[in-house]
PDB file of N, CA and C in Angstrom:
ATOM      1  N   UNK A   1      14.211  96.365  17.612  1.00  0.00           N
ATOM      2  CA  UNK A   1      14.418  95.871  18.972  1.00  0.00           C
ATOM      3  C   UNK A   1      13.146  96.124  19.781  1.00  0.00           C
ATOM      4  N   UNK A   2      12.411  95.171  20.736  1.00  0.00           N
ATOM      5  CA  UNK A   2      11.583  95.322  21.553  1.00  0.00           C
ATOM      6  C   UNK A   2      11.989  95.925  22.733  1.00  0.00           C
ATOM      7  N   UNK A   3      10.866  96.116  23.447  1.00  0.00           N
ATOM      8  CA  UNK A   3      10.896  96.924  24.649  1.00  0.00           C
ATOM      9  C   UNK A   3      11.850  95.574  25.371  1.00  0.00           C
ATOM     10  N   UNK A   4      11.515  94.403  25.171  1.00  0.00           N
ATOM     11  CA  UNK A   4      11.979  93.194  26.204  1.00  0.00           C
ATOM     12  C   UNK A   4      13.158  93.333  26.323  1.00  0.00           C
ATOM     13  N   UNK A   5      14.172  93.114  25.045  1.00  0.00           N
ATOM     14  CA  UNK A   5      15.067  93.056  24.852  1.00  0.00           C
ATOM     15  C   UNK A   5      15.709  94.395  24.753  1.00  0.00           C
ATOM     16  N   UNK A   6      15.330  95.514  24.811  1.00  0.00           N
ATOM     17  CA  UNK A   6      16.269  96.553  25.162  1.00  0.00           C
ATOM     18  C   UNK A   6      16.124  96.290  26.686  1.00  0.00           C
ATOM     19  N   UNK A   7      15.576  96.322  27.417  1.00  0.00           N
ATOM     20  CA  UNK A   7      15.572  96.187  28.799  1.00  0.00           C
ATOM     21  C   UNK A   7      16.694  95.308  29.500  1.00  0.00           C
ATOM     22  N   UNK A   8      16.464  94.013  28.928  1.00  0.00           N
ATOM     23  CA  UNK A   8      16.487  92.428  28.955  1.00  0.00           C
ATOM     24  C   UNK A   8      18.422  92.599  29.600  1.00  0.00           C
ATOM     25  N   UNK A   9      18.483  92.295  30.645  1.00  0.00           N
ATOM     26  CA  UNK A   9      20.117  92.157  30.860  1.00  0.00           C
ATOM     27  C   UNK A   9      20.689  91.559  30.189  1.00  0.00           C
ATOM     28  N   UNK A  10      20.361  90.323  29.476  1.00  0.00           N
ATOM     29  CA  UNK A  10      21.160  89.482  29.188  1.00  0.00           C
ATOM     30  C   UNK A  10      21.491  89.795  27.385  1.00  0.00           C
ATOM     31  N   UNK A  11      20.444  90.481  27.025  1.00  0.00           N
ATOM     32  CA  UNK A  11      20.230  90.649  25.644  1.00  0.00           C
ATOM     33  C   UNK A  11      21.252  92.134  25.867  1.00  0.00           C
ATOM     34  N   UNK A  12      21.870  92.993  26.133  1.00  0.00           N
ATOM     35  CA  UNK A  12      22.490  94.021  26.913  1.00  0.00           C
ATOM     36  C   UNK A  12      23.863  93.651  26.441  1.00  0.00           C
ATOM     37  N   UNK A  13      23.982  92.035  27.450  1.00  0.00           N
ATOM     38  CA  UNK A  13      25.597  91.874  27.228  1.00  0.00           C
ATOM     39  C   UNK A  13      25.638  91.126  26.076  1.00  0.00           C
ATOM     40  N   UNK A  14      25.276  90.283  25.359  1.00  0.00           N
ATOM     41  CA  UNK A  14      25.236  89.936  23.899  1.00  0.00           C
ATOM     42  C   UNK A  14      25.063  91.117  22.959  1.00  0.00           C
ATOM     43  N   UNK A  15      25.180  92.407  23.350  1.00  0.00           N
ATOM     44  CA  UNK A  15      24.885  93.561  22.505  1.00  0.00           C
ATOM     45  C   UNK A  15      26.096  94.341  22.917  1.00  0.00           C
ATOM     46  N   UNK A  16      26.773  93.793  23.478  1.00  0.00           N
ATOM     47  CA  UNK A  16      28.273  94.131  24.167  1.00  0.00           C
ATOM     48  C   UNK A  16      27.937  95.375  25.078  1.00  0.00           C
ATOM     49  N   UNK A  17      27.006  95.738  25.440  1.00  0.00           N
ATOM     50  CA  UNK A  17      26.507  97.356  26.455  1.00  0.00           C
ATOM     51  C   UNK A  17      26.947  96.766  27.768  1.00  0.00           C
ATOM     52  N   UNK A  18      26.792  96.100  28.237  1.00  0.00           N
ATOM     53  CA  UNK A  18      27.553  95.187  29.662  1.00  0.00           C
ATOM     54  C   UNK A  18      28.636  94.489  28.979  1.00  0.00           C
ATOM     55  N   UNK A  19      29.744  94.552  29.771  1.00  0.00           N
ATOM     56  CA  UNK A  19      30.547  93.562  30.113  1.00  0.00           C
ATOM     57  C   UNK A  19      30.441  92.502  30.549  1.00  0.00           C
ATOM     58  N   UNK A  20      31.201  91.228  29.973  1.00  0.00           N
ATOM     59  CA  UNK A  20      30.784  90.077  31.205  1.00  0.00           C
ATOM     60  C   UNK A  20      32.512  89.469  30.352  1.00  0.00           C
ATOM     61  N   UNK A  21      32.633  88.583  31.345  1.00  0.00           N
ATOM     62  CA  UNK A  21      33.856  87.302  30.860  1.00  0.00           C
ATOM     63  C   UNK A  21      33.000  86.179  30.408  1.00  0.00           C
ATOM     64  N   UNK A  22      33.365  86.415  29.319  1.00  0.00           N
ATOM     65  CA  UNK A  22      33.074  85.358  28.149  1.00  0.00           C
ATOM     66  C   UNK A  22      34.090  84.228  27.924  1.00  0.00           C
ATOM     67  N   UNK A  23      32.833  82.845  28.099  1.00  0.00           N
ATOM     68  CA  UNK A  23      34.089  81.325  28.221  1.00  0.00           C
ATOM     69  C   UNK A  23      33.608  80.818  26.936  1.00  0.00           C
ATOM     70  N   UNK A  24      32.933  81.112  26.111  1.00  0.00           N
ATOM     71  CA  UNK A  24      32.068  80.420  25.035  1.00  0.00           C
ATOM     72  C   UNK A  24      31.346  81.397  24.212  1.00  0.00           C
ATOM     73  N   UNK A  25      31.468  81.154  22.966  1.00  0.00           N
ATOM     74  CA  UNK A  25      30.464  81.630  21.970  1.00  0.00           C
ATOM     75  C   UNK A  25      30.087  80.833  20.702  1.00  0.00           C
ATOM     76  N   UNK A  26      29.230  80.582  20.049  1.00  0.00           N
ATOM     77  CA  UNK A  26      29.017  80.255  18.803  1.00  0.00           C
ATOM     78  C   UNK A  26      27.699  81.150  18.282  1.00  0.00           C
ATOM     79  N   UNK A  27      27.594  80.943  16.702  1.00  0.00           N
ATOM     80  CA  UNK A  27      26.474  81.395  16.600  1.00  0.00           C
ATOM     81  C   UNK A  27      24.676  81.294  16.999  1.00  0.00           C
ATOM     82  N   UNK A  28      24.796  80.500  17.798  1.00  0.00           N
ATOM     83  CA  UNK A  28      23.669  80.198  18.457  1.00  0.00           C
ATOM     84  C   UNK A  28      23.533  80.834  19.895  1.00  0.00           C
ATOM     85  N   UNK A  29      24.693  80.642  20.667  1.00  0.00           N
ATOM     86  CA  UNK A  29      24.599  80.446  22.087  1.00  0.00           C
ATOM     87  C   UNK A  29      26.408  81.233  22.573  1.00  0.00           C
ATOM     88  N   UNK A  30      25.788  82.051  24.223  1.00  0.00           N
ATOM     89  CA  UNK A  30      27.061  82.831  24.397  1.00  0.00           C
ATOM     90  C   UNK A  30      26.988  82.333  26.122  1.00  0.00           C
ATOM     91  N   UNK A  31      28.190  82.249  26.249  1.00  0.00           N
ATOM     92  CA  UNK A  31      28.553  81.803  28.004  1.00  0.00           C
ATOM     93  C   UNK A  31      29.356  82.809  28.055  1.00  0.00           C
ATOM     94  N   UNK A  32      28.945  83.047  29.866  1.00  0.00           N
ATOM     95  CA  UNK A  32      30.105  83.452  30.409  1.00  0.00           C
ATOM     96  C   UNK A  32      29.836  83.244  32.026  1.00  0.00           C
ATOM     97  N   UNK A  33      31.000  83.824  32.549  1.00  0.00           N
ATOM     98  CA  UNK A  33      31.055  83.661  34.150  1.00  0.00           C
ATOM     99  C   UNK A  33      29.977  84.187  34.744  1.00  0.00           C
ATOM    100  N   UNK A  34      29.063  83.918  35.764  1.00  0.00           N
ATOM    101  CA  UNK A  34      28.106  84.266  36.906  1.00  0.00           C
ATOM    102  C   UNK A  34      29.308  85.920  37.435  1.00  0.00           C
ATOM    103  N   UNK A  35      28.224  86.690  37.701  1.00  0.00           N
ATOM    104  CA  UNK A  35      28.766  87.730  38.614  1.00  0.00           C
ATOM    105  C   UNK A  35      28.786  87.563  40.411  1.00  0.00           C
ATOM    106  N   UNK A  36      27.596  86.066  40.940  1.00  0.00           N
ATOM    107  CA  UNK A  36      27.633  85.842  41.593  1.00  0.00           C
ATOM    108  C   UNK A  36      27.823  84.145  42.106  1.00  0.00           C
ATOM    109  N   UNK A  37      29.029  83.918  41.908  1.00  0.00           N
ATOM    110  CA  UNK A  37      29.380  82.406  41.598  1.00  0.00           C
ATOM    111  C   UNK A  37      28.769  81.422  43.067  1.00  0.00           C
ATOM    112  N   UNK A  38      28.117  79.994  42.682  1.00  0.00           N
ATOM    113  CA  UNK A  38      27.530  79.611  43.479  1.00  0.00           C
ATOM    114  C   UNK A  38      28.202  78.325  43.722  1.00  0.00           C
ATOM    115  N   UNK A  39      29.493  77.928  43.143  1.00  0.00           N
ATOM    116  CA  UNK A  39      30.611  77.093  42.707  1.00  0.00           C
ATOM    117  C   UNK A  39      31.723  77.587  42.198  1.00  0.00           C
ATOM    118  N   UNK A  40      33.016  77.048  42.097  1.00  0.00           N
ATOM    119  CA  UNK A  40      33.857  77.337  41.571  1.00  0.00           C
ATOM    120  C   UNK A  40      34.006  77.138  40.256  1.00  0.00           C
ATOM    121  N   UNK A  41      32.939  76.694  39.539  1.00  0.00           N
ATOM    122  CA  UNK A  41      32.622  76.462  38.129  1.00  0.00           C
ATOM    123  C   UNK A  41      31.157  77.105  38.305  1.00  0.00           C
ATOM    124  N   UNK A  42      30.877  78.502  37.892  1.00  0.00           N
ATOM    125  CA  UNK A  42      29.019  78.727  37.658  1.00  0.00           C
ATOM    126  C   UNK A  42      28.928  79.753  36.273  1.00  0.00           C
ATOM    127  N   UNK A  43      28.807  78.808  35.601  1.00  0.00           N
ATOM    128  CA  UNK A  43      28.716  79.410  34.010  1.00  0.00           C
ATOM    129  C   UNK A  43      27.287  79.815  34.086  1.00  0.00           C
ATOM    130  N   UNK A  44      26.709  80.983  32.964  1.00  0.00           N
ATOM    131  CA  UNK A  44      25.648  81.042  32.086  1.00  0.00           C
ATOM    132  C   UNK A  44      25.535  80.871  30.739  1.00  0.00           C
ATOM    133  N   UNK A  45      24.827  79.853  30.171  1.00  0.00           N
ATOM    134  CA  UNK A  45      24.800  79.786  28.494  1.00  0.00           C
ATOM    135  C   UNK A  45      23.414  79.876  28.432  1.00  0.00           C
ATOM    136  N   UNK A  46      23.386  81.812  27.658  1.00  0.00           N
ATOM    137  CA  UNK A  46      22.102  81.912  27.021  1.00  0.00           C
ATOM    138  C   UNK A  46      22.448  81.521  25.709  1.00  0.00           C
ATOM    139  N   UNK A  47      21.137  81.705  24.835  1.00  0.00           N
ATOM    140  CA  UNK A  47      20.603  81.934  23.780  1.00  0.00           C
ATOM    141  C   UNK A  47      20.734  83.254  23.200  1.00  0.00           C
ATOM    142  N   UNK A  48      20.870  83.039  21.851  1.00  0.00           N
ATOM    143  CA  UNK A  48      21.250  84.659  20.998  1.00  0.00           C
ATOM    144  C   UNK A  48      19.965  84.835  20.856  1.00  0.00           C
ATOM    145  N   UNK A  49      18.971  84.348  21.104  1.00  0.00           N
ATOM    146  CA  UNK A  49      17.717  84.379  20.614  1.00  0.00           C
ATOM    147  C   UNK A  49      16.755  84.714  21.943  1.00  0.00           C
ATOM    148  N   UNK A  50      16.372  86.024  21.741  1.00  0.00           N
ATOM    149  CA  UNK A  50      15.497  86.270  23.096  1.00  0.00           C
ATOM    150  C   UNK A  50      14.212  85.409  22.921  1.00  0.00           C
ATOM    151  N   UNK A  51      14.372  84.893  24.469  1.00  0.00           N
ATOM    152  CA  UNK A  51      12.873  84.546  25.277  1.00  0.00           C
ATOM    153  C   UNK A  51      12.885  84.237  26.597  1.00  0.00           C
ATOM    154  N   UNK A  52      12.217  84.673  27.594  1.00  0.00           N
ATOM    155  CA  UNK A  52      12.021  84.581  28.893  1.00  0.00           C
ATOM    156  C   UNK A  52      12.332  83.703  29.369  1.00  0.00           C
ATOM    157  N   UNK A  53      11.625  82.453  29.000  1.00  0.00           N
ATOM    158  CA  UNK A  53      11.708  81.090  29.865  1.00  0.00           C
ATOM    159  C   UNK A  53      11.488  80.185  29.332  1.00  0.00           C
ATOM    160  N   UNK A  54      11.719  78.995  30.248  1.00  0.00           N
ATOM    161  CA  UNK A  54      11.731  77.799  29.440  1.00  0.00           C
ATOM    162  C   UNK A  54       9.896  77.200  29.266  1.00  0.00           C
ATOM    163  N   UNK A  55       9.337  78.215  30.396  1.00  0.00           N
ATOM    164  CA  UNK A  55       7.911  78.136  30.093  1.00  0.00           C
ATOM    165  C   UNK A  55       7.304  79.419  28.793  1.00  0.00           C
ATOM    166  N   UNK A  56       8.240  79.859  28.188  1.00  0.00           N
ATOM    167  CA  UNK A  56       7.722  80.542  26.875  1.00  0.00           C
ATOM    168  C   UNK A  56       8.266  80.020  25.877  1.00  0.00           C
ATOM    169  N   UNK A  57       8.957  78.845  25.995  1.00  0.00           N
ATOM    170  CA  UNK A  57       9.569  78.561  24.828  1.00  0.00           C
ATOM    171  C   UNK A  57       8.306  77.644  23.793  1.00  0.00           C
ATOM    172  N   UNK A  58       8.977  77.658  22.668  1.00  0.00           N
ATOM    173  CA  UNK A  58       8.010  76.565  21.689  1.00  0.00           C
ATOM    174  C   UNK A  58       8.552  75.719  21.457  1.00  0.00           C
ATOM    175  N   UNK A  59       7.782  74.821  20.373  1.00  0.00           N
ATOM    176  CA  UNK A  59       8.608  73.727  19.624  1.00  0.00           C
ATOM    177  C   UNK A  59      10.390  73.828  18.660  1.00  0.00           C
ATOM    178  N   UNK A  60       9.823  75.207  18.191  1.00  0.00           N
ATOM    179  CA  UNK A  60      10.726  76.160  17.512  1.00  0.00           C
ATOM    180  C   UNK A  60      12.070  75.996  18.248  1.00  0.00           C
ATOM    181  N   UNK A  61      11.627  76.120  19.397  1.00  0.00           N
ATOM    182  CA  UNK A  61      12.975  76.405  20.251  1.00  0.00           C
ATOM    183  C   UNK A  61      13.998  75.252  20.880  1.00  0.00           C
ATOM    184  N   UNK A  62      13.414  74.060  20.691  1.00  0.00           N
ATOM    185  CA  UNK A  62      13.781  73.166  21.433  1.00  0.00           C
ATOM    186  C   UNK A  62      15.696  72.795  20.759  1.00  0.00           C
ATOM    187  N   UNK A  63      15.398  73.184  19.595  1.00  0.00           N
ATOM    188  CA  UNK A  63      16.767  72.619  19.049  1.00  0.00           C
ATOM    189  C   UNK A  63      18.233  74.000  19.974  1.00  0.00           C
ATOM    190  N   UNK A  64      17.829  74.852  19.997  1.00  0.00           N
ATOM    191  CA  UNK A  64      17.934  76.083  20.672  1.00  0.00           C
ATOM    192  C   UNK A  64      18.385  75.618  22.688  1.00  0.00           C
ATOM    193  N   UNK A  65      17.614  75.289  22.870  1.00  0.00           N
ATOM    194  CA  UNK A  65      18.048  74.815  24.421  1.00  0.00           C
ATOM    195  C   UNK A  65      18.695  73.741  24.395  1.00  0.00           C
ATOM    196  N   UNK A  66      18.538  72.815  23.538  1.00  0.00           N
ATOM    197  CA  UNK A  66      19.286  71.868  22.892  1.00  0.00           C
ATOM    198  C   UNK A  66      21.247  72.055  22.928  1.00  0.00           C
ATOM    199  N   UNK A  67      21.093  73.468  22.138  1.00  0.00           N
ATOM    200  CA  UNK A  67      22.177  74.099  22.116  1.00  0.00           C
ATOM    201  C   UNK A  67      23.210  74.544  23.393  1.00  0.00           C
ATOM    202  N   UNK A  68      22.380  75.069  24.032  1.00  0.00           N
ATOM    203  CA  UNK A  68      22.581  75.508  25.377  1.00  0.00           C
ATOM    204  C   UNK A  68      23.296  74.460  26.334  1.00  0.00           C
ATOM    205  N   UNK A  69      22.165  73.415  26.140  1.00  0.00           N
ATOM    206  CA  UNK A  69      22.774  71.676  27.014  1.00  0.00           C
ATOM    207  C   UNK A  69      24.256  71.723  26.778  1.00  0.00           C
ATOM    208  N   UNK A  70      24.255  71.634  25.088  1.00  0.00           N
ATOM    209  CA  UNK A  70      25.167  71.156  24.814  1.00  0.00           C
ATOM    210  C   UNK A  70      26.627  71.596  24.829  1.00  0.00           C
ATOM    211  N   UNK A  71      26.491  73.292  24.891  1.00  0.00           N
ATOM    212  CA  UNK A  71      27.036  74.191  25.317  1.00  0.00           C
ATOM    213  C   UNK A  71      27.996  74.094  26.651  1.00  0.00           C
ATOM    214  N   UNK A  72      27.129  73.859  27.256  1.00  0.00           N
ATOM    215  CA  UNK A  72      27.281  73.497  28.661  1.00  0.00           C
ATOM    216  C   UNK A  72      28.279  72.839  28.922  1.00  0.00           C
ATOM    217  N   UNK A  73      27.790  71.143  28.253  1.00  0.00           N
ATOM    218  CA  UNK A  73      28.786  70.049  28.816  1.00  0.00           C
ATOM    219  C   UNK A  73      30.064  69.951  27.855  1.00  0.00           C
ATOM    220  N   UNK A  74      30.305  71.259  26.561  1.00  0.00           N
ATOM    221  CA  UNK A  74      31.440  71.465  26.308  1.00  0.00           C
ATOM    222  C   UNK A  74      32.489  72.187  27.118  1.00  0.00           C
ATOM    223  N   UNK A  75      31.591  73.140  28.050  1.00  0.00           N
ATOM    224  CA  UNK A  75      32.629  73.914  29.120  1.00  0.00           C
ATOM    225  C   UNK A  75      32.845  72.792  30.184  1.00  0.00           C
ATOM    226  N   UNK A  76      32.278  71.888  30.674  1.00  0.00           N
ATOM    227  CA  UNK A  76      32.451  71.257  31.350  1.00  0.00           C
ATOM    228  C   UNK A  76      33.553  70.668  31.080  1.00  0.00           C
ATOM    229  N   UNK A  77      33.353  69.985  30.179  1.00  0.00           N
ATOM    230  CA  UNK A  77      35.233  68.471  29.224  1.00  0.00           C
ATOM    231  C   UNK A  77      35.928  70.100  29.749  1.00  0.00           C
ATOM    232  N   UNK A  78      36.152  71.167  29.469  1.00  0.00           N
ATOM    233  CA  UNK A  78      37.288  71.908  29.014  1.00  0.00           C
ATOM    234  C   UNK A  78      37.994  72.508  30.836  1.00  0.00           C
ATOM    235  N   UNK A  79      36.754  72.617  31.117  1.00  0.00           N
ATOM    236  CA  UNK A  79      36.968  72.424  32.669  1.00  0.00           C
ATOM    237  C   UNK A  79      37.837  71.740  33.468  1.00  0.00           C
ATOM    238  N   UNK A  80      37.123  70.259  32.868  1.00  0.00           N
ATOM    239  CA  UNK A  80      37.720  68.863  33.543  1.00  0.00           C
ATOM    240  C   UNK A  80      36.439  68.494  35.081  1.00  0.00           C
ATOM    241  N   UNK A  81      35.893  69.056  34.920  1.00  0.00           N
ATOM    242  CA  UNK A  81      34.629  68.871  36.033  1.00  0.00           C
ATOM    243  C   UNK A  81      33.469  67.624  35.436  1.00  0.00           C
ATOM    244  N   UNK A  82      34.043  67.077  34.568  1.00  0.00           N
ATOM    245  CA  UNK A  82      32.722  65.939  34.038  1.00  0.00           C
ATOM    246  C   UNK A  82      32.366  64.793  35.145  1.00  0.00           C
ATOM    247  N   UNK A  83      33.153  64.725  35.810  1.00  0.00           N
ATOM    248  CA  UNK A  83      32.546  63.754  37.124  1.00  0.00           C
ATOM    249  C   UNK A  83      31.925  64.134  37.859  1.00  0.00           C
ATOM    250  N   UNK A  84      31.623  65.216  37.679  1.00  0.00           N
ATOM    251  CA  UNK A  84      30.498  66.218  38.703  1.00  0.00           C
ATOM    252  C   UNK A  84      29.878  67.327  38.527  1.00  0.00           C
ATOM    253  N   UNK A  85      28.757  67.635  37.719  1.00  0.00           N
ATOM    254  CA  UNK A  85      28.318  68.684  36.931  1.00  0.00           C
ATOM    255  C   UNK A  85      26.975  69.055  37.362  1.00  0.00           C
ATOM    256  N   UNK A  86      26.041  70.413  37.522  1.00  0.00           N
ATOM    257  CA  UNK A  86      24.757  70.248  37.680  1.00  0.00           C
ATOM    258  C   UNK A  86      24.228  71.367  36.402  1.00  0.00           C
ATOM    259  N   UNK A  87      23.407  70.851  35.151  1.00  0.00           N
ATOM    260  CA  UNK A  87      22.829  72.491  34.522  1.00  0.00           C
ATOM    261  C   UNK A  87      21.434  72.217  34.992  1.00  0.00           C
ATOM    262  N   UNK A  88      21.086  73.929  35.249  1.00  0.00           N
ATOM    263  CA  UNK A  88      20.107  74.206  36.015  1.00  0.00           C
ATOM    264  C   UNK A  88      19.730  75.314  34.746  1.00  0.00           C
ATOM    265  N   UNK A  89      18.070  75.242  34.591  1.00  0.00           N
ATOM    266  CA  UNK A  89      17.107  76.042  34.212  1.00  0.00           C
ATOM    267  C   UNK A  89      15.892  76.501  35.540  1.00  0.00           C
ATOM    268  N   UNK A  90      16.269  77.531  36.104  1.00  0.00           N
ATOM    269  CA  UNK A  90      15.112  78.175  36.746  1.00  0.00           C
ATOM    270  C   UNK A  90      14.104  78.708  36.071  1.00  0.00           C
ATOM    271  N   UNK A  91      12.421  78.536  36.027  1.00  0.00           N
ATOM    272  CA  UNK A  91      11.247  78.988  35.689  1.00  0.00           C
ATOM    273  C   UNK A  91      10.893  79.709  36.449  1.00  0.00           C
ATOM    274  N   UNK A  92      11.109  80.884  36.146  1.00  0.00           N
ATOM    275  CA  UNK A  92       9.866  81.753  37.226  1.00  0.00           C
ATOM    276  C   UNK A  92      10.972  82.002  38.535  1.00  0.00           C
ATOM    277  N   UNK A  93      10.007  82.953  38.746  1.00  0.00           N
ATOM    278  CA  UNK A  93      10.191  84.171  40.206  1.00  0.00           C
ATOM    279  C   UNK A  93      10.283  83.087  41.170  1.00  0.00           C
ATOM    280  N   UNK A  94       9.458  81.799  41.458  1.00  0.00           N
ATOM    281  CA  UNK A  94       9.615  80.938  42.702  1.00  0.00           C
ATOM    282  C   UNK A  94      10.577  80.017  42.824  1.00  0.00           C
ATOM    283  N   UNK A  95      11.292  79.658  41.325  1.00  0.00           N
ATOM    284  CA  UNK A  95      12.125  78.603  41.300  1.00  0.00           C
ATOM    285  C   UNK A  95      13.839  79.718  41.206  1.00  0.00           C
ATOM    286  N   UNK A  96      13.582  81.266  41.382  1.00  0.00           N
ATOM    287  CA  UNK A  96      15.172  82.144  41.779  1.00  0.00           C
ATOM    288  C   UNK A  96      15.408  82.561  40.520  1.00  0.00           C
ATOM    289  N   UNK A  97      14.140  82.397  39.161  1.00  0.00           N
ATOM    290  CA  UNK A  97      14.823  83.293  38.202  1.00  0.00           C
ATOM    291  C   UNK A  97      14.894  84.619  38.388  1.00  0.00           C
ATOM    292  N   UNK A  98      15.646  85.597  38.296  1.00  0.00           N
ATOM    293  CA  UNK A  98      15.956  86.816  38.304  1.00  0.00           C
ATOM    294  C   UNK A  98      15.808  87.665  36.935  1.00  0.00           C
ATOM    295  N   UNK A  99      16.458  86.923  36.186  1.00  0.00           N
ATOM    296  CA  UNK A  99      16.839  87.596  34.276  1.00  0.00           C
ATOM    297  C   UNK A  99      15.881  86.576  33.509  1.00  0.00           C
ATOM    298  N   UNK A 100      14.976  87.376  32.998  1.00  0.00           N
ATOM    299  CA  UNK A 100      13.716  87.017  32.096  1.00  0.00           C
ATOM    300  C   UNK A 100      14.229  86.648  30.550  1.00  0.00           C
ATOM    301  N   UNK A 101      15.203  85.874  30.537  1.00  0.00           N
ATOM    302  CA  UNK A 101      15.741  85.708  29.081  1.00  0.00           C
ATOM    303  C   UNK A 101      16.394  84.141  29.617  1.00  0.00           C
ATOM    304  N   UNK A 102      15.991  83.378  29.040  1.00  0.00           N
ATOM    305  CA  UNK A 102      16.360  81.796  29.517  1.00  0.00           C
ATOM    306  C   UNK A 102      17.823  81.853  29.317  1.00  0.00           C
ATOM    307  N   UNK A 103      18.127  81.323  30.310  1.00  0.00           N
ATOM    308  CA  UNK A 103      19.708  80.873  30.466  1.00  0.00           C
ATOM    309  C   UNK A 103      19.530  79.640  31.509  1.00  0.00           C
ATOM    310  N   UNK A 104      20.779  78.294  30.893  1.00  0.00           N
ATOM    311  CA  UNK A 104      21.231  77.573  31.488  1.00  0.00           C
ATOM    312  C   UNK A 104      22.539  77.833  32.719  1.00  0.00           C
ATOM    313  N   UNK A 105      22.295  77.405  33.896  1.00  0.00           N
ATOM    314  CA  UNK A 105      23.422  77.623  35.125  1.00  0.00           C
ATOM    315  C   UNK A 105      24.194  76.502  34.662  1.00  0.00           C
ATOM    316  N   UNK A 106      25.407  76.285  35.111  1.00  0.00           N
ATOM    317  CA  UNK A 106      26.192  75.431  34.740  1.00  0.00           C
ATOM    318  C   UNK A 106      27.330  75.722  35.898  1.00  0.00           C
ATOM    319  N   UNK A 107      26.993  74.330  36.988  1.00  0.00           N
ATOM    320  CA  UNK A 107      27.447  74.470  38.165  1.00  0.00           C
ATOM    321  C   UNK A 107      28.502  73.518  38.310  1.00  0.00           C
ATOM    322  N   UNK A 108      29.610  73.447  38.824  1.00  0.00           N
ATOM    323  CA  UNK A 108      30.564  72.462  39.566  1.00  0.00           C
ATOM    324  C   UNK A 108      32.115  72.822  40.061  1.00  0.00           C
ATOM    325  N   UNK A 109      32.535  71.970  40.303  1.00  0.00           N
ATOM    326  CA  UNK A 109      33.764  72.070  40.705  1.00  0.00           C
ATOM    327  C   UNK A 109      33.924  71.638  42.426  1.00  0.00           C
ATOM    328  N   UNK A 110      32.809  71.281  42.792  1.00  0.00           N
ATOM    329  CA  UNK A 110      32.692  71.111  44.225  1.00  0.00           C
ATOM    330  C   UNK A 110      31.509  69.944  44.459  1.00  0.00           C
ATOM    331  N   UNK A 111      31.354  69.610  45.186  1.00  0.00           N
ATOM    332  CA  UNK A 111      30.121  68.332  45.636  1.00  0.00           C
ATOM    333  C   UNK A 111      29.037  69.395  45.526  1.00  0.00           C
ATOM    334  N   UNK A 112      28.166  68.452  44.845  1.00  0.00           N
ATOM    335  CA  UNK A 112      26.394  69.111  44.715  1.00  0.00           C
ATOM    336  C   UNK A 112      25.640  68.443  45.427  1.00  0.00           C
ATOM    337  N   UNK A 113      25.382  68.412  46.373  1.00  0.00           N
ATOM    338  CA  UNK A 113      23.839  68.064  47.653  1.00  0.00           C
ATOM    339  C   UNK A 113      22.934  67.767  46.558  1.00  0.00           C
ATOM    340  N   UNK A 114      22.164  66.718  47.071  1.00  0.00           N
ATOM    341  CA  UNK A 114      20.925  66.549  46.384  1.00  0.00           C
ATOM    342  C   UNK A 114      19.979  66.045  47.530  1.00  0.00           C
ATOM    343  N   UNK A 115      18.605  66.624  47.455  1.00  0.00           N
ATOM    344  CA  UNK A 115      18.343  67.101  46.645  1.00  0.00           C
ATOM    345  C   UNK A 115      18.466  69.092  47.129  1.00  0.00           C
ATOM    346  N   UNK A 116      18.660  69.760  45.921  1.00  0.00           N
ATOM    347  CA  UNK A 116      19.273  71.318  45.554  1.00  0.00           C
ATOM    348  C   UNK A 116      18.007  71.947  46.386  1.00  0.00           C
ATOM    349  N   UNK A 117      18.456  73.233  46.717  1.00  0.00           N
ATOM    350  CA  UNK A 117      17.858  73.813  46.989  1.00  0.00           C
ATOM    351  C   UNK A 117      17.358  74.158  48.430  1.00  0.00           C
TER     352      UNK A 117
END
């Protein structure tokens, strides 16, 4: 284990040391509920696979966020929110990332303003 990922919150609760409510798992990719919901639907689907961001990712990885998407718009159908969905990847400290381990937001249940932010 690296220094990153012992640190890493998100790598923490995929290591079961945090708690979280879990809506999703496969072997690739783990969701669960936001601790600070920004909708009445605000999922996170990381990656089992540590990396910061979507600006550290590689080629390697693409099938991987891939996953994540897809992740996503399965909680969504199960939801019933498909007429109105937003997934969000924040880069970086300026765009509100907080947790240095890429995760997709997965927002709805309510009208989304555009444009965000």
């Amino acid at each position: 284990m690296t220094d990153a990922t012992s640190d890493c919150l998100f790598c923490r609760i995929l290591r079961g040391e945090i708690p979280a409510k879990k809506v999703y798992e496969d072997e690739y990719v783990f969701a669960f509920e936001d601790i600070n919901p920004q909708a009445p639907t605000h999922v996170l689907v990381v990656p089992k696979k540590h990396f910061a961001g979507l600006k550290e990712a590689g080629a390697g990885d693409a099938e991987l966020i891939g996953r994540c998407q897809l992740a996503a718009a399965q909680i969504a159908r199960d939801r019933n929110i498909e007429q109105g969905y937003r997934t969000v990847l924040n880069v970086g400290p300026g765009a509100g990332q907080s947790v240095f381990h890429l995760h997709v937001h997965l927002l709805g249940g309510r009208h989304l303003s555009w444009p965000p932010g």
